[in-house]
C-alpha atoms as a PDB file:
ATOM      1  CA  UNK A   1       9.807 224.193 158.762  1.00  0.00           C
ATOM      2  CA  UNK A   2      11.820 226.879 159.796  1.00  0.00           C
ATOM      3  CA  UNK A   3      14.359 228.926 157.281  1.00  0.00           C
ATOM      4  CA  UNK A   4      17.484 230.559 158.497  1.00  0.00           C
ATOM      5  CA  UNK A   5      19.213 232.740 156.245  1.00  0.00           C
ATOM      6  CA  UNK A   6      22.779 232.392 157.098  1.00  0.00           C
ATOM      7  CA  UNK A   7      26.218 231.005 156.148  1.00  0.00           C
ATOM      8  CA  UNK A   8      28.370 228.023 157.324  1.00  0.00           C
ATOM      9  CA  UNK A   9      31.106 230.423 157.458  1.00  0.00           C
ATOM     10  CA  UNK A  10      29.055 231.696 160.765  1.00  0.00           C
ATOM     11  CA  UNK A  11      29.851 229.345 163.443  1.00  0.00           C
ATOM     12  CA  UNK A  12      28.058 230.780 165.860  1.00  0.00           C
ATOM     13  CA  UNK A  13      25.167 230.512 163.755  1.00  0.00           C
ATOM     14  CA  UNK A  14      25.529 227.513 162.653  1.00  0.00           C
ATOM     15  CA  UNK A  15      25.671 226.339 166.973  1.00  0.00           C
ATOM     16  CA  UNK A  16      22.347 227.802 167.315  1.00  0.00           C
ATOM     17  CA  UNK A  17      20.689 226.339 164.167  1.00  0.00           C
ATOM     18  CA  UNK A  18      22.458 222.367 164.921  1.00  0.00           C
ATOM     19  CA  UNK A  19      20.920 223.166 168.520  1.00  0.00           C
ATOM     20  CA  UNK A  20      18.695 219.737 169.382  1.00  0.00           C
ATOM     21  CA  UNK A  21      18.427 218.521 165.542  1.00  0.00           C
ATOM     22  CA  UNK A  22      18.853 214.346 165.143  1.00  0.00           C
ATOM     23  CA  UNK A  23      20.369 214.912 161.686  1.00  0.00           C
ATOM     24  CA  UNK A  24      22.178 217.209 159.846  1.00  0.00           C
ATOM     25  CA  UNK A  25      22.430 216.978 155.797  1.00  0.00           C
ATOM     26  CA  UNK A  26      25.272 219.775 155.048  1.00  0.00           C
ATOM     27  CA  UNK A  27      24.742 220.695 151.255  1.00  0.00           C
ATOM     28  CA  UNK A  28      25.637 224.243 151.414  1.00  0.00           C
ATOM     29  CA  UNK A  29      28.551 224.661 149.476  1.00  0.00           C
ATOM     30  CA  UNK A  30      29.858 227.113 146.245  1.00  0.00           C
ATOM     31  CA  UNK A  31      29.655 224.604 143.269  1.00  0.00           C
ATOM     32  CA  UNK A  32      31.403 225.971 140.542  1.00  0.00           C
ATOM     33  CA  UNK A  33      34.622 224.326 139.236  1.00  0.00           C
ATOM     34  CA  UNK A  34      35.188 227.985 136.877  1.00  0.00           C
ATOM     35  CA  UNK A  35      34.214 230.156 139.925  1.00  0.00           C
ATOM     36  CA  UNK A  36      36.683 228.113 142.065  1.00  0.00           C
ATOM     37  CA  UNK A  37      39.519 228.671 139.440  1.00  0.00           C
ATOM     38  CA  UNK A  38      39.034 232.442 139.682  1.00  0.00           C
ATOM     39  CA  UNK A  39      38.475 232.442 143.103  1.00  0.00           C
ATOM     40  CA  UNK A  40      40.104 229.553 145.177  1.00  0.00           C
ATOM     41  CA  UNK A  41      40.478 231.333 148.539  1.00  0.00           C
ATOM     42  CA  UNK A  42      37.136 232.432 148.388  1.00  0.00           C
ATOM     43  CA  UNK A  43      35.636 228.837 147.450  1.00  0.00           C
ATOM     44  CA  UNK A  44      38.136 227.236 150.135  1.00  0.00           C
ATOM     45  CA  UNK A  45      36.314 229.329 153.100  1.00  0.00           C
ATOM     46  CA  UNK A  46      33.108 228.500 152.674  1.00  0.00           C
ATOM     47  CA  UNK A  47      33.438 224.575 151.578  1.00  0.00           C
ATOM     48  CA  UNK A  48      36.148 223.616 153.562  1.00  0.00           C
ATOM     49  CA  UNK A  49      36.253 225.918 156.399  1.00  0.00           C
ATOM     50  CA  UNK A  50      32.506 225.995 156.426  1.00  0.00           C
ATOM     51  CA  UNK A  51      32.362 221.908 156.590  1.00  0.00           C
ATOM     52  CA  UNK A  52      34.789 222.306 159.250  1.00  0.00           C
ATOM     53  CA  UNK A  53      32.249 224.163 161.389  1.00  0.00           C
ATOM     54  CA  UNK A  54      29.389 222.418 160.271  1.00  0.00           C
ATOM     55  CA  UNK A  55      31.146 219.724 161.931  1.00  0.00           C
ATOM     56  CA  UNK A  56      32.243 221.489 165.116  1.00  0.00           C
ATOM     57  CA  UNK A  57      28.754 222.733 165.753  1.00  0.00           C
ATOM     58  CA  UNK A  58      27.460 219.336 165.039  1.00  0.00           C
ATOM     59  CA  UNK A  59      29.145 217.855 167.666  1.00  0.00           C
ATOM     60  CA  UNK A  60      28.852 219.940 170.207  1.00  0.00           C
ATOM     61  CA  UNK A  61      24.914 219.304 169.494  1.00  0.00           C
ATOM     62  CA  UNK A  62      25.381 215.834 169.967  1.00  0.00           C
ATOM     63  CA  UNK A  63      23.611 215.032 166.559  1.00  0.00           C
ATOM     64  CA  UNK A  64      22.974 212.055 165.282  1.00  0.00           C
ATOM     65  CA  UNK A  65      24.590 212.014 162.205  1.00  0.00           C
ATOM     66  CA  UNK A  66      25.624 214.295 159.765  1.00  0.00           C
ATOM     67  CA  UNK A  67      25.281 213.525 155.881  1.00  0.00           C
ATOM     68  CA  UNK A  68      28.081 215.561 153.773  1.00  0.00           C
ATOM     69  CA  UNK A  69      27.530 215.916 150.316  1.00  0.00           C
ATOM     70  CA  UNK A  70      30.745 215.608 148.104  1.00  0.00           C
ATOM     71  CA  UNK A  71      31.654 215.812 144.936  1.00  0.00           C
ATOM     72  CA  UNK A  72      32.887 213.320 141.999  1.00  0.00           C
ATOM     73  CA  UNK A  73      35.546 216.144 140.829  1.00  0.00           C
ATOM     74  CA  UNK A  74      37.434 214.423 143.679  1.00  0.00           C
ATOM     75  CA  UNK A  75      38.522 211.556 141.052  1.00  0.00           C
ATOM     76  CA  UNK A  76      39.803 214.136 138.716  1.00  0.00           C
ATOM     77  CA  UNK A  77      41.008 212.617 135.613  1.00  0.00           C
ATOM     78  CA  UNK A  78      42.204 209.191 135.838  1.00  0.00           C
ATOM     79  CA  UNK A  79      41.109 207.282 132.596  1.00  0.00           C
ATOM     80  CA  UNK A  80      40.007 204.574 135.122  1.00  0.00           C
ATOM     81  CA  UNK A  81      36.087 203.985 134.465  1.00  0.00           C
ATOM     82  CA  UNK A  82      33.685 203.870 136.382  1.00  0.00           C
ATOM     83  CA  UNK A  83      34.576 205.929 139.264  1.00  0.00           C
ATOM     84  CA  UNK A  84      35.231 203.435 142.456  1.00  0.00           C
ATOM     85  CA  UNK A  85      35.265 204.710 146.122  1.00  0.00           C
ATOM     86  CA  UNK A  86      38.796 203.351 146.905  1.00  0.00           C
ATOM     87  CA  UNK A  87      40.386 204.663 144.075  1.00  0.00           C
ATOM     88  CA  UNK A  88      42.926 207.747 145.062  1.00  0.00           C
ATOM     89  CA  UNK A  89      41.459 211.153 144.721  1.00  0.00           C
ATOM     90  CA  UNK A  90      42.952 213.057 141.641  1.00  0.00           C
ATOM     91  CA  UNK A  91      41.391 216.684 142.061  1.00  0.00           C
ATOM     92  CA  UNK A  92      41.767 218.957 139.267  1.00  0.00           C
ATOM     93  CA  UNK A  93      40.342 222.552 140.749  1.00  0.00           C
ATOM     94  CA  UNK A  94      40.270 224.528 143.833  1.00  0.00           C
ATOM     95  CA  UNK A  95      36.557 223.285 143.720  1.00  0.00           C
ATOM     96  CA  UNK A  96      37.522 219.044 143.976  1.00  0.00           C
ATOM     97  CA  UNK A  97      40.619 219.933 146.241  1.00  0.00           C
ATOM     98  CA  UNK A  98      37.753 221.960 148.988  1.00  0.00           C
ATOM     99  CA  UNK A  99      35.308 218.774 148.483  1.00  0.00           C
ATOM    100  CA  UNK A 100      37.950 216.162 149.405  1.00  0.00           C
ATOM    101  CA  UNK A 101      38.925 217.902 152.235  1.00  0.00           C
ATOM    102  CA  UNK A 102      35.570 218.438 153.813  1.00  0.00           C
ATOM    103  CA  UNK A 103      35.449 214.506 153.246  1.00  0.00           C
ATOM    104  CA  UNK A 104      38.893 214.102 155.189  1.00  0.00           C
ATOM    105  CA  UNK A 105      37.207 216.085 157.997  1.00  0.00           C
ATOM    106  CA  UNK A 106      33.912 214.167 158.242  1.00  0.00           C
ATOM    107  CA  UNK A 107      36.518 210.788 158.598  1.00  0.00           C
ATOM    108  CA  UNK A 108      38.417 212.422 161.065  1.00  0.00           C
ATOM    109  CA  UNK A 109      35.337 213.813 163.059  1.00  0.00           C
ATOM    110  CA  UNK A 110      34.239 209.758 163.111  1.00  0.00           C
ATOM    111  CA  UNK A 111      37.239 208.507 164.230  1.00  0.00           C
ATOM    112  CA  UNK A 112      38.451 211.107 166.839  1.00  0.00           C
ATOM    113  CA  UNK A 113      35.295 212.652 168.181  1.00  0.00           C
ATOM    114  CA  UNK A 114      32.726 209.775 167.662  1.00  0.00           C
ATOM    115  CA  UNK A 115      30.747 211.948 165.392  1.00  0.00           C
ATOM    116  CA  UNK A 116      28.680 209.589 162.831  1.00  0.00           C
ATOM    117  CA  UNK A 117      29.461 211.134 159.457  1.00  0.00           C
ATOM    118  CA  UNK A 118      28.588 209.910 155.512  1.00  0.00           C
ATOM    119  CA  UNK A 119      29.881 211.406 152.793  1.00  0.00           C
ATOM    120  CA  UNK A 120      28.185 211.052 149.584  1.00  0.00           C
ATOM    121  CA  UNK A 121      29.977 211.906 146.667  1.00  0.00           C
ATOM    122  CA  UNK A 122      27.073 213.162 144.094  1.00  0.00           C
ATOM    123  CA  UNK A 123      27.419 213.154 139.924  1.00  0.00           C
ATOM    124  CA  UNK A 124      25.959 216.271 138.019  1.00  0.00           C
ATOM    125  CA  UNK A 125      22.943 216.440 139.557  1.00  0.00           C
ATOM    126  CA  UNK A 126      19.909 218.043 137.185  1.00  0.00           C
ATOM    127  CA  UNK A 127      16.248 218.950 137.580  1.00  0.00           C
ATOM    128  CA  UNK A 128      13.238 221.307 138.465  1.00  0.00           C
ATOM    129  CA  UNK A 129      14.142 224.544 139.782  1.00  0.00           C
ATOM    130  CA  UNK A 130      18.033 224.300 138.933  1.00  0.00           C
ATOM    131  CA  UNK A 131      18.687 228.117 138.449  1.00  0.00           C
ATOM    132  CA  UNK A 132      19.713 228.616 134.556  1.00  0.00           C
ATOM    133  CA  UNK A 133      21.408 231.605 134.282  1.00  0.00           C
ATOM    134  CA  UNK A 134      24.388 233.025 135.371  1.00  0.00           C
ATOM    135  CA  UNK A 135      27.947 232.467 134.975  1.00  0.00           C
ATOM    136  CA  UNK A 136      27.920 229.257 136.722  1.00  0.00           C
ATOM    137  CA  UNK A 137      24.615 227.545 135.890  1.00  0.00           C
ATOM    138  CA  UNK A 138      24.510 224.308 135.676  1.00  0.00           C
ATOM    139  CA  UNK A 139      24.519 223.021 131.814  1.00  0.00           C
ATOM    140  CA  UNK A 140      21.160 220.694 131.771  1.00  0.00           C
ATOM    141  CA  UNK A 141      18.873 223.795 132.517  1.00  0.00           C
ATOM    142  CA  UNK A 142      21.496 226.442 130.569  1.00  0.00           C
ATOM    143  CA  UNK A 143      20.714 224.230 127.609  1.00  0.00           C
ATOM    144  CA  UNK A 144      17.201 224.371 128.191  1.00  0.00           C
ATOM    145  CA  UNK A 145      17.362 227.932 129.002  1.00  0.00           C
ATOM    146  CA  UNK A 146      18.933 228.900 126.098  1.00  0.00           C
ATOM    147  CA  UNK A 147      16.803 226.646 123.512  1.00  0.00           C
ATOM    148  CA  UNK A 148      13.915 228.347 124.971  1.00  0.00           C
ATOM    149  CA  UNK A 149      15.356 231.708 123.727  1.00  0.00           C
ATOM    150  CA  UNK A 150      16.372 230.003 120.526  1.00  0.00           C
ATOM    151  CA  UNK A 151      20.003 230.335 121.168  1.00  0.00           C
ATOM    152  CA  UNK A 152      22.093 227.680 120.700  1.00  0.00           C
ATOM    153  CA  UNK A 153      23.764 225.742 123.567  1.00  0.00           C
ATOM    154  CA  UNK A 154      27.494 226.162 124.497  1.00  0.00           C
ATOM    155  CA  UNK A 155      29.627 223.489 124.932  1.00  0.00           C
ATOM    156  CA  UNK A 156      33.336 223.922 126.071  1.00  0.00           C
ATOM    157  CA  UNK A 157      35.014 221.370 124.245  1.00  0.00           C
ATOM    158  CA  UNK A 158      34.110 219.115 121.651  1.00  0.00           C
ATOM    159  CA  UNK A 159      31.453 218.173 123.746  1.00  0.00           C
ATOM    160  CA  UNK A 160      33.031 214.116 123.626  1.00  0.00           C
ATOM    161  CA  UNK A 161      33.125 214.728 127.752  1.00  0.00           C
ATOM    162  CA  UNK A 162      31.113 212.077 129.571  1.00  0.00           C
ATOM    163  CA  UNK A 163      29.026 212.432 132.847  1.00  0.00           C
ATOM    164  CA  UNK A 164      26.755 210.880 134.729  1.00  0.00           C
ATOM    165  CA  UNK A 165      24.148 213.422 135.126  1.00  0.00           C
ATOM    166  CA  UNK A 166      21.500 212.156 138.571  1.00  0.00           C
ATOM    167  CA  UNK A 167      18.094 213.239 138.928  1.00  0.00           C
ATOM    168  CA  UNK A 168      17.668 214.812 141.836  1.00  0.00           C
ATOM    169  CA  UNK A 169      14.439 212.993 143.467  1.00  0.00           C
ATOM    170  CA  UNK A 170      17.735 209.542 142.792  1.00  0.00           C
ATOM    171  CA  UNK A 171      20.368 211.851 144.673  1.00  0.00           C
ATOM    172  CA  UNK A 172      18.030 212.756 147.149  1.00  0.00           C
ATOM    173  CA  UNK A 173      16.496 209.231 148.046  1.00  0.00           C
ATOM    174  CA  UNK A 174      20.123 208.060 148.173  1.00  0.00           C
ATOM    175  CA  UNK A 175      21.062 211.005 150.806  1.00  0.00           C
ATOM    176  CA  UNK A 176      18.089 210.302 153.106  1.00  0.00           C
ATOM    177  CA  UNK A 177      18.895 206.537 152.989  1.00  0.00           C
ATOM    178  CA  UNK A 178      22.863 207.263 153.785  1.00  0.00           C
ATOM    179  CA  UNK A 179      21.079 208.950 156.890  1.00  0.00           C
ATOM    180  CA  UNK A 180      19.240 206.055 158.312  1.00  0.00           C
ATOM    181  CA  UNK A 181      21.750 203.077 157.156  1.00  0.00           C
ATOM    182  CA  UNK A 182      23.188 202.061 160.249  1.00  0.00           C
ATOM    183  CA  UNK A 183      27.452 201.071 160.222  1.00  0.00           C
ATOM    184  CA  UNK A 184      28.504 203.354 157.570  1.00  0.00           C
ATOM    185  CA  UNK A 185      30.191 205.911 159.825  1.00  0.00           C
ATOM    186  CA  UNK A 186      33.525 207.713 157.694  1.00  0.00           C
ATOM    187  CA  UNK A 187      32.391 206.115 154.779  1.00  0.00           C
ATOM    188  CA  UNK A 188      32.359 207.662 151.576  1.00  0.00           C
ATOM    189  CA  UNK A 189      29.395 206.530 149.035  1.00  0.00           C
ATOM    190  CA  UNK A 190      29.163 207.473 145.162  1.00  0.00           C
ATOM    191  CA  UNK A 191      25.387 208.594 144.759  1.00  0.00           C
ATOM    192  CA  UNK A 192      24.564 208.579 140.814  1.00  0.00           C
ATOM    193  CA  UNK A 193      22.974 206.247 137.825  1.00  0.00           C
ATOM    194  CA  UNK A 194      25.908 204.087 136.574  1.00  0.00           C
ATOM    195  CA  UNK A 195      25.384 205.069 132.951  1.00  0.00           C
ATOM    196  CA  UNK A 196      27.156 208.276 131.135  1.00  0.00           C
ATOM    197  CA  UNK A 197      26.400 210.562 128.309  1.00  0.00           C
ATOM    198  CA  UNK A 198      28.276 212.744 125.770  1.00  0.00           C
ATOM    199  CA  UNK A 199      27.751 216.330 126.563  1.00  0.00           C
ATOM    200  CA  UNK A 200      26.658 216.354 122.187  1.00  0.00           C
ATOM    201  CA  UNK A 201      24.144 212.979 122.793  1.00  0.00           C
ATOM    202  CA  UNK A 202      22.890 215.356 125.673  1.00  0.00           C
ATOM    203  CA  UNK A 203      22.555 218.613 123.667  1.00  0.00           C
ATOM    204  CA  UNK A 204      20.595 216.174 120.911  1.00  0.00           C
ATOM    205  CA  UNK A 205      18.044 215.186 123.771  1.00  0.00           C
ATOM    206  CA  UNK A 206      17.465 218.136 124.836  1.00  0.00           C
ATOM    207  CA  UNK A 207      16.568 219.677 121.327  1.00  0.00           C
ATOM    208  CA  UNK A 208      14.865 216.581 120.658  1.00  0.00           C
ATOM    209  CA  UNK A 209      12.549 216.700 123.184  1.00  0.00           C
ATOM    210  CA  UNK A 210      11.872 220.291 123.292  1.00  0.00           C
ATOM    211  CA  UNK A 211      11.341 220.201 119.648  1.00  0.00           C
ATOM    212  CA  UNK A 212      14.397 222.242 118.452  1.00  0.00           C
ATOM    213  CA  UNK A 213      16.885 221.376 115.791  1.00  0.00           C
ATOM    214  CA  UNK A 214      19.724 224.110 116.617  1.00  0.00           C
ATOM    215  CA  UNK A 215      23.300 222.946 116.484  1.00  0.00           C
ATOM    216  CA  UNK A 216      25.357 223.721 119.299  1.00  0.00           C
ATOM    217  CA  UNK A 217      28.279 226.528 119.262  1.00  0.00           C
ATOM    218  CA  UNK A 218      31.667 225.290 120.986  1.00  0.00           C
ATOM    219  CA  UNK A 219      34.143 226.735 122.929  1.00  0.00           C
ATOM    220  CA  UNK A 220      37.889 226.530 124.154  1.00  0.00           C
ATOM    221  CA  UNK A 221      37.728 223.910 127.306  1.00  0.00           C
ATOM    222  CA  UNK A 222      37.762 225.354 130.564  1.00  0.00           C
ATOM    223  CA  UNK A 223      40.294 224.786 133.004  1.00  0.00           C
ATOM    224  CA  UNK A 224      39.779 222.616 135.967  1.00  0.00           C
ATOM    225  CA  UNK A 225      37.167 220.327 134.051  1.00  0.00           C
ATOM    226  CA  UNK A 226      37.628 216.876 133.746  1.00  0.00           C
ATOM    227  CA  UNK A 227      36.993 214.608 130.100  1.00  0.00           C
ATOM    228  CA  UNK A 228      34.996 211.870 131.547  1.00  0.00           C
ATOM    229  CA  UNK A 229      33.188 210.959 134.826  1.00  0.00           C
ATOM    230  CA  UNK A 230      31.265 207.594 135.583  1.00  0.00           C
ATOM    231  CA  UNK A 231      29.874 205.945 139.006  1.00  0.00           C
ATOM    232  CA  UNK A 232      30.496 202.790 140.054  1.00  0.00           C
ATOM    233  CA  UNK A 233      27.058 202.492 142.296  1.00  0.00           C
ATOM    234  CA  UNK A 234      27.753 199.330 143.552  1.00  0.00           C
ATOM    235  CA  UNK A 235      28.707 200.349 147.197  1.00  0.00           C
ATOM    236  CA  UNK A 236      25.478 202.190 147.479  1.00  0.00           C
ATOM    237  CA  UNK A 237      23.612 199.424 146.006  1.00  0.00           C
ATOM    238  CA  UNK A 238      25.153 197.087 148.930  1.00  0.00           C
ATOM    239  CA  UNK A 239      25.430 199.520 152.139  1.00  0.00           C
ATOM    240  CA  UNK A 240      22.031 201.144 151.208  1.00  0.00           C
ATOM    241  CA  UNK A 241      20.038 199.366 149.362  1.00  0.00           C
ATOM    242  CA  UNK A 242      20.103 202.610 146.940  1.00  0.00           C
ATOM    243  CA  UNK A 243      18.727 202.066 143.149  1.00  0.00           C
ATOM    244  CA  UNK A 244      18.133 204.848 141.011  1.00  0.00           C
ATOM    245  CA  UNK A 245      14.647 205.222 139.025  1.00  0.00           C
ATOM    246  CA  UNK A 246      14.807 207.825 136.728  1.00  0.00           C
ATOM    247  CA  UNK A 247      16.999 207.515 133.164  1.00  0.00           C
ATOM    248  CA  UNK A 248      18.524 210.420 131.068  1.00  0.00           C
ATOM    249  CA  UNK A 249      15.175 210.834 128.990  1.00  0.00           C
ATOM    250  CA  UNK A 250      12.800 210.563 132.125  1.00  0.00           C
ATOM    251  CA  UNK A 251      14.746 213.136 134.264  1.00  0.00           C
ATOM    252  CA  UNK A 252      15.077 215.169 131.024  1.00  0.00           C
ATOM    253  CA  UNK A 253      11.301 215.305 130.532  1.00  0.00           C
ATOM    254  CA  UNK A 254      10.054 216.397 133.936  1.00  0.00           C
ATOM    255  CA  UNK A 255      13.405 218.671 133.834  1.00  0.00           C
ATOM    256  CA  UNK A 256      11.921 220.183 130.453  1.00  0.00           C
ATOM    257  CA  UNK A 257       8.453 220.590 131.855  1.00  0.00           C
ATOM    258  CA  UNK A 258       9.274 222.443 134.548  1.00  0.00           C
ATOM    259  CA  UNK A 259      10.833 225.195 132.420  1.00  0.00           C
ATOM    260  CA  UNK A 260       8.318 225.053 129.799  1.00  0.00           C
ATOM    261  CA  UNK A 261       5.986 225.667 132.696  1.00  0.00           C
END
């Protein structure tokens, strides 16, 4: 393995690195709905512009394929449930509108230049090593993180919201088998479990199986996030023969170890 510290906002770079590779699985990206809010231009450089030369440097490599991971805040906020494929994009933040466009360019790069692309739109994805702190963090291991320290866990909301939090060993099996499914060039694949949770069910788990009873403390909603977000996994399921393994509790667990550890 080699590591390159770099961005994909450095083309030339990014030439050099895509430089006689088969595959390329672009997940760099800044992945904050809030942070794209306060800083759109900023968020629209590196995930669209930066897809846009992942994408130019892929071809010129002649790669194989490249795998582009997406987003569900593409759907936005249509009450429709569960999340379909075909449905028309809705995006609600800078964030969603910089996914869906690096998704228009990995269509385009199919169809025009012959470049095999998959996007795979991924839901909440949680486990090991998911940094906890920060503005940003993620809220599976900011929950954890902060019933560690005996805090109680923020929610923004009422914390009635819905997701379909992955585990990340499901999103990643589902990534590696969007790059060796032959005939799904342009298309665009939800990657998730098919079941949601209330962001208060998911506070309860969490206590519950860290052995904490400590209500949660809630907060004015934050702009740009969406009420309720479910997969329809069916596509995957047929194109890729993609099943996830792991439910809420088991990703929770191994989540849970990891930071007790």
């Amino acid at each position: 393995m080699e590591l390159v510290e770099g961005s994909i906002t450095d083309l030339d770079l990014l030439m050099k690195v895509c430089s006689g590779k088969d595959f390329v699985f672009h997940l760099a990206a800044l992945p904050s709905v809030p942070r794209s809010v306060k800083e759109p231009k900023l968020v629209h450089e590196v995930n669209a512009t930066g897809t846009l030369n992942v994408l130019i440097a892929s071809r010129d490599a002649d790669v194989n394929k490249v795998v582009y991971a997406s987003s569900s805040s593409v759907y936005g906020d249509s009450p429709t449930l569960p999340k379909v494929e075909t449905m028309l994009p809705n995006p609600l933040s800078p964030y969603a509108v910089s996914k869906l466009i690096g998704e228009y360019y990995c269509n385009v790069f199919s169809s025009v230049y012959g470049l095999p692309t998959v996007s795979v739109r991924y839901f909440n994805v949680y486990g090991p090593k998911q940094n906890p702190k920060g503005e940003y963090a993620a809220v599976i291991p900011k929950f954890i993180h902060r019933i560690m320290n005996n805090s109680p866990p923020i929610i923004y909301g009422d914390g009635e919201q819905t997701r379909d939090f992955t585990y990340v060993k499901d999103t990643v099996r589902g990534t590696i088998l969007a790059s060796e499914t032959e005939g799904v060039n342009g298309v665009v694949i939800n990657i998730a479990t098919g079941n949601r949770i209330t962001i208060n069910e998911l506070a309860r788990k969490i206590g519950s199986q860290m052995g904490f009873d400590i209500e949660p403390v809630h907060e004015e909603p934050r702009d740009g996030d969406i009420l309720h977000s479910l997969a329809d996994i069916s596509q995957a399921e047929k194109l890729l023969g993609y099943q996830p393994k792991y439910r809420i509790d088991d990703g929770l667990e191994e989540t849970i170890s990891y930071f007790i550890r």
